[in-house]
PDB file of N, CA and C in Angstrom:
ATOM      1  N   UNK A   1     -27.257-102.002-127.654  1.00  0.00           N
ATOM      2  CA  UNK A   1     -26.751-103.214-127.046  1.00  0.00           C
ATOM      3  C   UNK A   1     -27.896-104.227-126.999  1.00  0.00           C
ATOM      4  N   UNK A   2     -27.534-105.458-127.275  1.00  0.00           N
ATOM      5  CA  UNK A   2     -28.591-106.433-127.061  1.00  0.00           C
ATOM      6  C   UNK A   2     -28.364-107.325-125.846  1.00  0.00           C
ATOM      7  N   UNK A   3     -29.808-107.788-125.144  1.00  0.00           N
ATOM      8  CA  UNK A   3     -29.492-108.964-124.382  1.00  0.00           C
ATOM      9  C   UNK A   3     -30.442-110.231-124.906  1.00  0.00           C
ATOM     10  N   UNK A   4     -29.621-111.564-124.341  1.00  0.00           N
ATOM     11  CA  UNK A   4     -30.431-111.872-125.018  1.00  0.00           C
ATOM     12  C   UNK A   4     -30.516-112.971-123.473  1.00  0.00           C
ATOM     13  N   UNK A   5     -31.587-113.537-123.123  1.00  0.00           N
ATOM     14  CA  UNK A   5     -32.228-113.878-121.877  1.00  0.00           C
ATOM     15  C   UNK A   5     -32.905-114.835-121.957  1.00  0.00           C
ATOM     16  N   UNK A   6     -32.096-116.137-120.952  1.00  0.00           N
ATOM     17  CA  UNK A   6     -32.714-117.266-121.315  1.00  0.00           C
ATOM     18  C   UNK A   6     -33.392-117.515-119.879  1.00  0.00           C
ATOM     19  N   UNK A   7     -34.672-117.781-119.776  1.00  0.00           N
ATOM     20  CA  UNK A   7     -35.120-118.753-118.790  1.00  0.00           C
ATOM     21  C   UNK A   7     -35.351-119.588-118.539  1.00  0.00           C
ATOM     22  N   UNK A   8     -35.479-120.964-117.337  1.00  0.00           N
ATOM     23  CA  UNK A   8     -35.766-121.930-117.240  1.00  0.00           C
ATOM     24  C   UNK A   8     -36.115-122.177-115.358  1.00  0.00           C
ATOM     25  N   UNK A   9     -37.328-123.045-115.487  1.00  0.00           N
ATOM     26  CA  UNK A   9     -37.823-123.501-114.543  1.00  0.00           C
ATOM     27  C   UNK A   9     -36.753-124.147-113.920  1.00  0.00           C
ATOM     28  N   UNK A  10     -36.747-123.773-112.094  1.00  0.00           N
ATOM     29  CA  UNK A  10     -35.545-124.570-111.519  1.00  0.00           C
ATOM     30  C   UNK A  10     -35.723-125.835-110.761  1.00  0.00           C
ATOM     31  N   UNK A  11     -34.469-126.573-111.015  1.00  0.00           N
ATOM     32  CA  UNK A  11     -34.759-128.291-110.457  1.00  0.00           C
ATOM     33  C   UNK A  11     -35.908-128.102-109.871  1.00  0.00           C
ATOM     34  N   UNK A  12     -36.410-129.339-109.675  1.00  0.00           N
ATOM     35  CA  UNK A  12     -37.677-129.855-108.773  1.00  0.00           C
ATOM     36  C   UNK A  12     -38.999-128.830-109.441  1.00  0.00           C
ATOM     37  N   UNK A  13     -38.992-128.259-109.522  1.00  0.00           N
ATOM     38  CA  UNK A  13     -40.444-127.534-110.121  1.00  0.00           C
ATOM     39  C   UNK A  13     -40.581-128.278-110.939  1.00  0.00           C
ATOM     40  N   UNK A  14     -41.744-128.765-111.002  1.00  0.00           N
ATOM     41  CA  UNK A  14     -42.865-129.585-112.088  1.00  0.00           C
ATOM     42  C   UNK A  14     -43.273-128.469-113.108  1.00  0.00           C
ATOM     43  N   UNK A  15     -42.864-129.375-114.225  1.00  0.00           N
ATOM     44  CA  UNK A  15     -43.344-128.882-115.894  1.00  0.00           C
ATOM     45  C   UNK A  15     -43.753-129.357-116.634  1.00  0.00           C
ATOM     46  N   UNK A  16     -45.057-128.952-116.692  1.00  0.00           N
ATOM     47  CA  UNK A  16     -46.174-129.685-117.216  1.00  0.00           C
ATOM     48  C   UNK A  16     -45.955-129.605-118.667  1.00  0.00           C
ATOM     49  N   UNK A  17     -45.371-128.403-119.530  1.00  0.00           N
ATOM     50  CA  UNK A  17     -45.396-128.167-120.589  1.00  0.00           C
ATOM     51  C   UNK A  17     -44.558-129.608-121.142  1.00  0.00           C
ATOM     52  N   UNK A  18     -43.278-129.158-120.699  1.00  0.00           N
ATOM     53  CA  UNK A  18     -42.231-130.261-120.874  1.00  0.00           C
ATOM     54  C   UNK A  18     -42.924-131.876-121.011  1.00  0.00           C
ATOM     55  N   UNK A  19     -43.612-132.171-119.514  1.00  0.00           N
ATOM     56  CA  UNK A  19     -44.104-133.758-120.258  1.00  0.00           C
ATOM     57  C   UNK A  19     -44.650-133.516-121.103  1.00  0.00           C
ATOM     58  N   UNK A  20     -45.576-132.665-121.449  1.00  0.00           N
ATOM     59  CA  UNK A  20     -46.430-132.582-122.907  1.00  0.00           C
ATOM     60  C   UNK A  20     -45.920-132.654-124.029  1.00  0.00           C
ATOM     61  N   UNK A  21     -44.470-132.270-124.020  1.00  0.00           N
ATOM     62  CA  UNK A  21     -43.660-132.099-124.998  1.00  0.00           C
ATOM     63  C   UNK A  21     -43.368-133.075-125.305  1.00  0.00           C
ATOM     64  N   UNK A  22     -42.544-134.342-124.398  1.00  0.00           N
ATOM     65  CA  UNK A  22     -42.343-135.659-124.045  1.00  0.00           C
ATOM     66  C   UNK A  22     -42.521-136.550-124.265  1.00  0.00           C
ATOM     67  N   UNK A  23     -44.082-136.218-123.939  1.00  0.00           N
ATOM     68  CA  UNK A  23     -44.836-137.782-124.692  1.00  0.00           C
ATOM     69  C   UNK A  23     -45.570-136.993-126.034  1.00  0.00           C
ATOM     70  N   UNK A  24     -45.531-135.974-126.905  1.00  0.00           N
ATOM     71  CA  UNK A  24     -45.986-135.915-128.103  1.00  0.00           C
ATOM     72  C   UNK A  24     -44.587-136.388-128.791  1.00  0.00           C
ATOM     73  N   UNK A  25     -43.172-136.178-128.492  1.00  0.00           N
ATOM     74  CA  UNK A  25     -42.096-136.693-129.024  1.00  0.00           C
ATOM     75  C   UNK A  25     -42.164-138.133-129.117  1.00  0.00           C
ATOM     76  N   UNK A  26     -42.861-138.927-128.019  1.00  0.00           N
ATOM     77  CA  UNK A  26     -42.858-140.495-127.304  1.00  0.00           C
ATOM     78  C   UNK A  26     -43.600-140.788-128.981  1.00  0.00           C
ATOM     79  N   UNK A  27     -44.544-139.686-129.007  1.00  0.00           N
ATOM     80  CA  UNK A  27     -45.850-140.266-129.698  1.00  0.00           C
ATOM     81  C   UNK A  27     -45.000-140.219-131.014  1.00  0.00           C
ATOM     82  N   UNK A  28     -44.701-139.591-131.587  1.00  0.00           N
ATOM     83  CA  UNK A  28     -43.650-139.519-132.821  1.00  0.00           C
ATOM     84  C   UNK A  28     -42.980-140.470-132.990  1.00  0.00           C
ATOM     85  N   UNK A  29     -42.430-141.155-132.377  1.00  0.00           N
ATOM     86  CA  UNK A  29     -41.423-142.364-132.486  1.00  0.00           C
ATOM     87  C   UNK A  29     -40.244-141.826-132.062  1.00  0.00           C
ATOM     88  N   UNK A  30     -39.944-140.854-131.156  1.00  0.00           N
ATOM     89  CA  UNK A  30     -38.670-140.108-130.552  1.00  0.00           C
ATOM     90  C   UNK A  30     -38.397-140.948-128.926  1.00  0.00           C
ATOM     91  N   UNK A  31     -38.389-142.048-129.227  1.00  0.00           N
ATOM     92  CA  UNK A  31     -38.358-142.448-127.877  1.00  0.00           C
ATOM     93  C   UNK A  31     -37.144-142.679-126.906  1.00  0.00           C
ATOM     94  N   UNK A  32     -36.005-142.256-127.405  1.00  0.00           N
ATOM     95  CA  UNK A  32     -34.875-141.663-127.173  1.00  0.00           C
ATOM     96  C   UNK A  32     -34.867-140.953-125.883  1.00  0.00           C
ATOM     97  N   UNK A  33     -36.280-139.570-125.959  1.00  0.00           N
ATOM     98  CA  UNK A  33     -36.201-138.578-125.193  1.00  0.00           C
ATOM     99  C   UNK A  33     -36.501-139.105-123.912  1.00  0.00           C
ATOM    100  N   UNK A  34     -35.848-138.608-122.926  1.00  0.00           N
ATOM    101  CA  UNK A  34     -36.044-139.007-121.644  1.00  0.00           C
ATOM    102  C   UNK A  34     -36.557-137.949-120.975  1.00  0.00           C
ATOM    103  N   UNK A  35     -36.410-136.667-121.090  1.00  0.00           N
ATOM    104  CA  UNK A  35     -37.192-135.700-120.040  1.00  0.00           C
ATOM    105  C   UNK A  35     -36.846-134.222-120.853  1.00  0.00           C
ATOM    106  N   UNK A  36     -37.693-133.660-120.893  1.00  0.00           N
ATOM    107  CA  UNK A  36     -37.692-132.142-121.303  1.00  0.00           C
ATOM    108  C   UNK A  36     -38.405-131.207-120.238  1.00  0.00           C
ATOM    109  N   UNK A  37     -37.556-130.304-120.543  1.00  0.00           N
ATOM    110  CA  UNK A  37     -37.409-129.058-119.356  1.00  0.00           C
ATOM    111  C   UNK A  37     -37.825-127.587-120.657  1.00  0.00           C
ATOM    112  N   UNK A  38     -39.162-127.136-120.768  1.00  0.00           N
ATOM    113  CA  UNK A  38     -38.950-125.604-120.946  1.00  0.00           C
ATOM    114  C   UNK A  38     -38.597-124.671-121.001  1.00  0.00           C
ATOM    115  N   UNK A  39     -38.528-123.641-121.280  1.00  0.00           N
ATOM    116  CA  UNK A  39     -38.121-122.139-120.661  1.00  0.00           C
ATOM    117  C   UNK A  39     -39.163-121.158-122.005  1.00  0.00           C
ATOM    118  N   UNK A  40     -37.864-120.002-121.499  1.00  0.00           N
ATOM    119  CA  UNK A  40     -38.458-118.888-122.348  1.00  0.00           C
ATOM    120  C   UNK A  40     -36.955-118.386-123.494  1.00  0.00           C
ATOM    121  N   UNK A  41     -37.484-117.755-124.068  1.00  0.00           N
ATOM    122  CA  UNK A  41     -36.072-116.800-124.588  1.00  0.00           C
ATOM    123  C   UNK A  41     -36.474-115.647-124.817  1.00  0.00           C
ATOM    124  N   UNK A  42     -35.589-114.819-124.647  1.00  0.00           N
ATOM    125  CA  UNK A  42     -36.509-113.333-125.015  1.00  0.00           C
ATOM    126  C   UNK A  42     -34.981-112.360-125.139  1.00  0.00           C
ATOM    127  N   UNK A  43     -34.850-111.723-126.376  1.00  0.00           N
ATOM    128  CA  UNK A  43     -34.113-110.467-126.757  1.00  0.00           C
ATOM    129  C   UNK A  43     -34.827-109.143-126.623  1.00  0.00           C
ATOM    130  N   UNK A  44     -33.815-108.682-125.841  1.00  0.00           N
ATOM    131  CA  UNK A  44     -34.103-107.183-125.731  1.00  0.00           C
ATOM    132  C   UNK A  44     -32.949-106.199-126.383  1.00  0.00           C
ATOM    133  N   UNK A  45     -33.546-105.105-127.312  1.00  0.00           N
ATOM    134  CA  UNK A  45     -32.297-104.157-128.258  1.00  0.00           C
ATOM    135  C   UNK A  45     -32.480-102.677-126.640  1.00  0.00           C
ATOM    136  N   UNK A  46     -31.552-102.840-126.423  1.00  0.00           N
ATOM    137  CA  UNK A  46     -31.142-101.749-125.306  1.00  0.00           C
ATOM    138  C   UNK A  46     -30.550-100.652-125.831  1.00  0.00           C
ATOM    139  N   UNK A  47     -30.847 -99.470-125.222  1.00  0.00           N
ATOM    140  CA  UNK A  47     -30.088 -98.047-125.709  1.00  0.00           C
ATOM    141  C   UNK A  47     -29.194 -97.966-124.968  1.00  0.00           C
ATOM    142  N   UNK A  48     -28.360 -98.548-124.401  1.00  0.00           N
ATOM    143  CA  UNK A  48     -27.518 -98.551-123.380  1.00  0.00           C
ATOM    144  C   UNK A  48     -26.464 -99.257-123.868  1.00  0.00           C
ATOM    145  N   UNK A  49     -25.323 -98.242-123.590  1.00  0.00           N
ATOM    146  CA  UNK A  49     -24.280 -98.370-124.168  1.00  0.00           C
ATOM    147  C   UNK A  49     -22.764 -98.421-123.341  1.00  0.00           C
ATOM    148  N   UNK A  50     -22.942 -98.286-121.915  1.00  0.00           N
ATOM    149  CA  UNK A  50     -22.613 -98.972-121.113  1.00  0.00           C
ATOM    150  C   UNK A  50     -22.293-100.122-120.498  1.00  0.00           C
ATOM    151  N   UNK A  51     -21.737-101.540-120.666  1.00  0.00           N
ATOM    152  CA  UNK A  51     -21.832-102.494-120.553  1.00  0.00           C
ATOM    153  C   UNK A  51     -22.496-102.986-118.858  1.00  0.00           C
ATOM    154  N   UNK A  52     -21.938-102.077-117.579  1.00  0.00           N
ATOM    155  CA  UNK A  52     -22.749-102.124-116.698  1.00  0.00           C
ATOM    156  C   UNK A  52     -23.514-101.563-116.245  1.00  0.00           C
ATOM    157  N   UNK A  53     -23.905-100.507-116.819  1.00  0.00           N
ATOM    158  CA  UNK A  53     -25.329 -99.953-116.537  1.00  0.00           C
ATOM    159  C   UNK A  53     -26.036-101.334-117.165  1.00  0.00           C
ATOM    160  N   UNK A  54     -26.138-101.747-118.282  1.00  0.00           N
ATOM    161  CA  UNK A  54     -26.944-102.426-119.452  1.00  0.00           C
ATOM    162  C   UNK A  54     -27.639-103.984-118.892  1.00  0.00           C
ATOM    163  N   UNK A  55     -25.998-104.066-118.011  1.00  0.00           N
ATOM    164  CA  UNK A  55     -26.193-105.375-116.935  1.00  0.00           C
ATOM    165  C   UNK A  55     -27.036-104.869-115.746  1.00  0.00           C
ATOM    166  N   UNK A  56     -26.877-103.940-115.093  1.00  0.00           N
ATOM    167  CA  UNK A  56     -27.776-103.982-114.682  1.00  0.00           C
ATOM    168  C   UNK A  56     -29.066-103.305-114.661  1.00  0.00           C
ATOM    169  N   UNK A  57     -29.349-102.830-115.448  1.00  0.00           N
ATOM    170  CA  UNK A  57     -30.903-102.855-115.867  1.00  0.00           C
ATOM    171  C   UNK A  57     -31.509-104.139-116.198  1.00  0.00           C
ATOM    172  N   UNK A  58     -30.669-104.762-116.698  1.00  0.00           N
ATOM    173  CA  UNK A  58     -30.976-106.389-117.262  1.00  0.00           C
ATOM    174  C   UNK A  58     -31.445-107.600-116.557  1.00  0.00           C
ATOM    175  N   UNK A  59     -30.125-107.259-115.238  1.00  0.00           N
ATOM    176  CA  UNK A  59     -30.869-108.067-113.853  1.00  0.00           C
ATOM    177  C   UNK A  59     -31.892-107.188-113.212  1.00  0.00           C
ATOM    178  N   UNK A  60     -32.315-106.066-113.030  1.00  0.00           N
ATOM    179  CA  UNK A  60     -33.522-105.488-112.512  1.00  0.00           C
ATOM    180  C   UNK A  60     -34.273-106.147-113.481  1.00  0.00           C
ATOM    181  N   UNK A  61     -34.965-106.439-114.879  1.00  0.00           N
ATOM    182  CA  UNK A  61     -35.832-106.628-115.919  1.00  0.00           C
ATOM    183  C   UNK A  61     -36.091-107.846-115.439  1.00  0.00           C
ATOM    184  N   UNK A  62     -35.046-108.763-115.328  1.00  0.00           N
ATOM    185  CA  UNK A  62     -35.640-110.138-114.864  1.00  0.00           C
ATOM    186  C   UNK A  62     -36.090-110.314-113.798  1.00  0.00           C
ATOM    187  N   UNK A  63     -35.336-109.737-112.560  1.00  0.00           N
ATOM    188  CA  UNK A  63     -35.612-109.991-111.153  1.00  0.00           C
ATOM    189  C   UNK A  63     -37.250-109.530-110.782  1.00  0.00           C
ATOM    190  N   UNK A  64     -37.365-108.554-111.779  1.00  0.00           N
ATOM    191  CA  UNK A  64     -38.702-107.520-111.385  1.00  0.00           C
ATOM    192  C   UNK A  64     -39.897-108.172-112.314  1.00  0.00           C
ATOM    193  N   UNK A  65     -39.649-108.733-113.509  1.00  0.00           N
ATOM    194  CA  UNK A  65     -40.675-108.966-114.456  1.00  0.00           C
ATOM    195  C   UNK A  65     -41.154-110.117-115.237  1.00  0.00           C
ATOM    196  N   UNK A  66     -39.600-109.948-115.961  1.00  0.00           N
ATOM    197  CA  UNK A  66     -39.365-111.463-116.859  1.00  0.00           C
ATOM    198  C   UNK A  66     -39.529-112.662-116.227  1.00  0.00           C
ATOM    199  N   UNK A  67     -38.981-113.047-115.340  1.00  0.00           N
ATOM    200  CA  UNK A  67     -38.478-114.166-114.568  1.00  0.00           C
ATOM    201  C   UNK A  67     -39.116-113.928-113.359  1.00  0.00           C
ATOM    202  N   UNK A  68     -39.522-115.230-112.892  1.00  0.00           N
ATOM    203  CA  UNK A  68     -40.676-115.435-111.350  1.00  0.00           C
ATOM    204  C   UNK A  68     -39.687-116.461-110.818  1.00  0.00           C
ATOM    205  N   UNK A  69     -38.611-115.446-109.805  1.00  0.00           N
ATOM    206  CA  UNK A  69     -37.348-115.899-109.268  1.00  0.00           C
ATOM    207  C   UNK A  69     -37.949-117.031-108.109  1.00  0.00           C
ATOM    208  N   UNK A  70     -39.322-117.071-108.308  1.00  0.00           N
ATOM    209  CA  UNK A  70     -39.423-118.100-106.758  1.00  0.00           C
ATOM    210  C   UNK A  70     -39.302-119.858-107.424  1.00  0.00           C
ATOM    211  N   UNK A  71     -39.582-119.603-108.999  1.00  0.00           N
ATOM    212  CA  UNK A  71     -39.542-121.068-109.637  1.00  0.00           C
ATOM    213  C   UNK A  71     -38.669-121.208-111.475  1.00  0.00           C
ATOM    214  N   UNK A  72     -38.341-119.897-111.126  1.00  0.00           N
ATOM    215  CA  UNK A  72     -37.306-119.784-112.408  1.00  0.00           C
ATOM    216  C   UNK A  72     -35.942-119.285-112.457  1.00  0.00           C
ATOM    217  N   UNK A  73     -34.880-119.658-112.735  1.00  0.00           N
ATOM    218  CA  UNK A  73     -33.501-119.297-112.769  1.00  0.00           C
ATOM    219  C   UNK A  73     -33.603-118.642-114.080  1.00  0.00           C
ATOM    220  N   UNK A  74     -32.501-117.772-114.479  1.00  0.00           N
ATOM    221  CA  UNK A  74     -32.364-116.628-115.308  1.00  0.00           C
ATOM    222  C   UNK A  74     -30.936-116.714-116.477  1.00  0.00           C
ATOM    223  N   UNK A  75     -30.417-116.802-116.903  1.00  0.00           N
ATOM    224  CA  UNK A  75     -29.163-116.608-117.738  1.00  0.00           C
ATOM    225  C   UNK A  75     -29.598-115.083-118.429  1.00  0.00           C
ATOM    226  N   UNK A  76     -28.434-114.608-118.831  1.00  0.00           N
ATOM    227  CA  UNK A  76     -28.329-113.602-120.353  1.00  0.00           C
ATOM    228  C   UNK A  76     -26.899-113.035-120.628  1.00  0.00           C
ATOM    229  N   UNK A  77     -26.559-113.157-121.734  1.00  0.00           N
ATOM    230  CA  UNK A  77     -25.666-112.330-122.277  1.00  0.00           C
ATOM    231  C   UNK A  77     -25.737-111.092-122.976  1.00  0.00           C
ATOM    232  N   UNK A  78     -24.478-110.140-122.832  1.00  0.00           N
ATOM    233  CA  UNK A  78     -24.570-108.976-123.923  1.00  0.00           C
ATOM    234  C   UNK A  78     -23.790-108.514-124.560  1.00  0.00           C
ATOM    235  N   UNK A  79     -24.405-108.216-125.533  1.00  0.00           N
ATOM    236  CA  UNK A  79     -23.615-108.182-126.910  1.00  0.00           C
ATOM    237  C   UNK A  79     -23.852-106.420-127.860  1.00  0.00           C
ATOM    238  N   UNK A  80     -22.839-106.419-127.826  1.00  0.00           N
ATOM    239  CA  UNK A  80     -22.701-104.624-128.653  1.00  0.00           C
ATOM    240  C   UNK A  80     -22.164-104.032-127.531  1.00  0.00           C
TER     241      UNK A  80
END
């Protein structure tokens, strides 16, 4: 089974990456862009073949590791 796990910094947390991103787009001639927000993505191939066991090992992985729940919100889907 796969998950596949998106993160992103939540409202109000400052992201530094993102302006960086921002104004190198500004600098490009993308001046369109008004604000970019980061994250992560990350797939995991699971031996778990269970659809809720799989889920939740998945929310333990983030809650415990992946994801720093004090300034990041979490998504994932699964598939197989």
């Amino acid at each position: 089974m796969k998950a596949r796990i998106h993160i992103t910094l939540k409202n109000g947390v400052l992201d530094p990456q993102g302006t960086a991103i921002a104004q190198a787009l500004h600098h490009m001639g993308f001046d369109a862009v008004k604000d970019v927000r980061q994250g992560k993505y990350i797939e995991l191939e699971l031996a778990e073949t269970d659809a809720a066991q799989a889920k939740a090992k998945v929310e333990k992985m983030c809650a415990g590791l992946l994801a720093n729940t004090v300034v990041e919100n979490y998504r994932y889907e699964l598939e197989g």
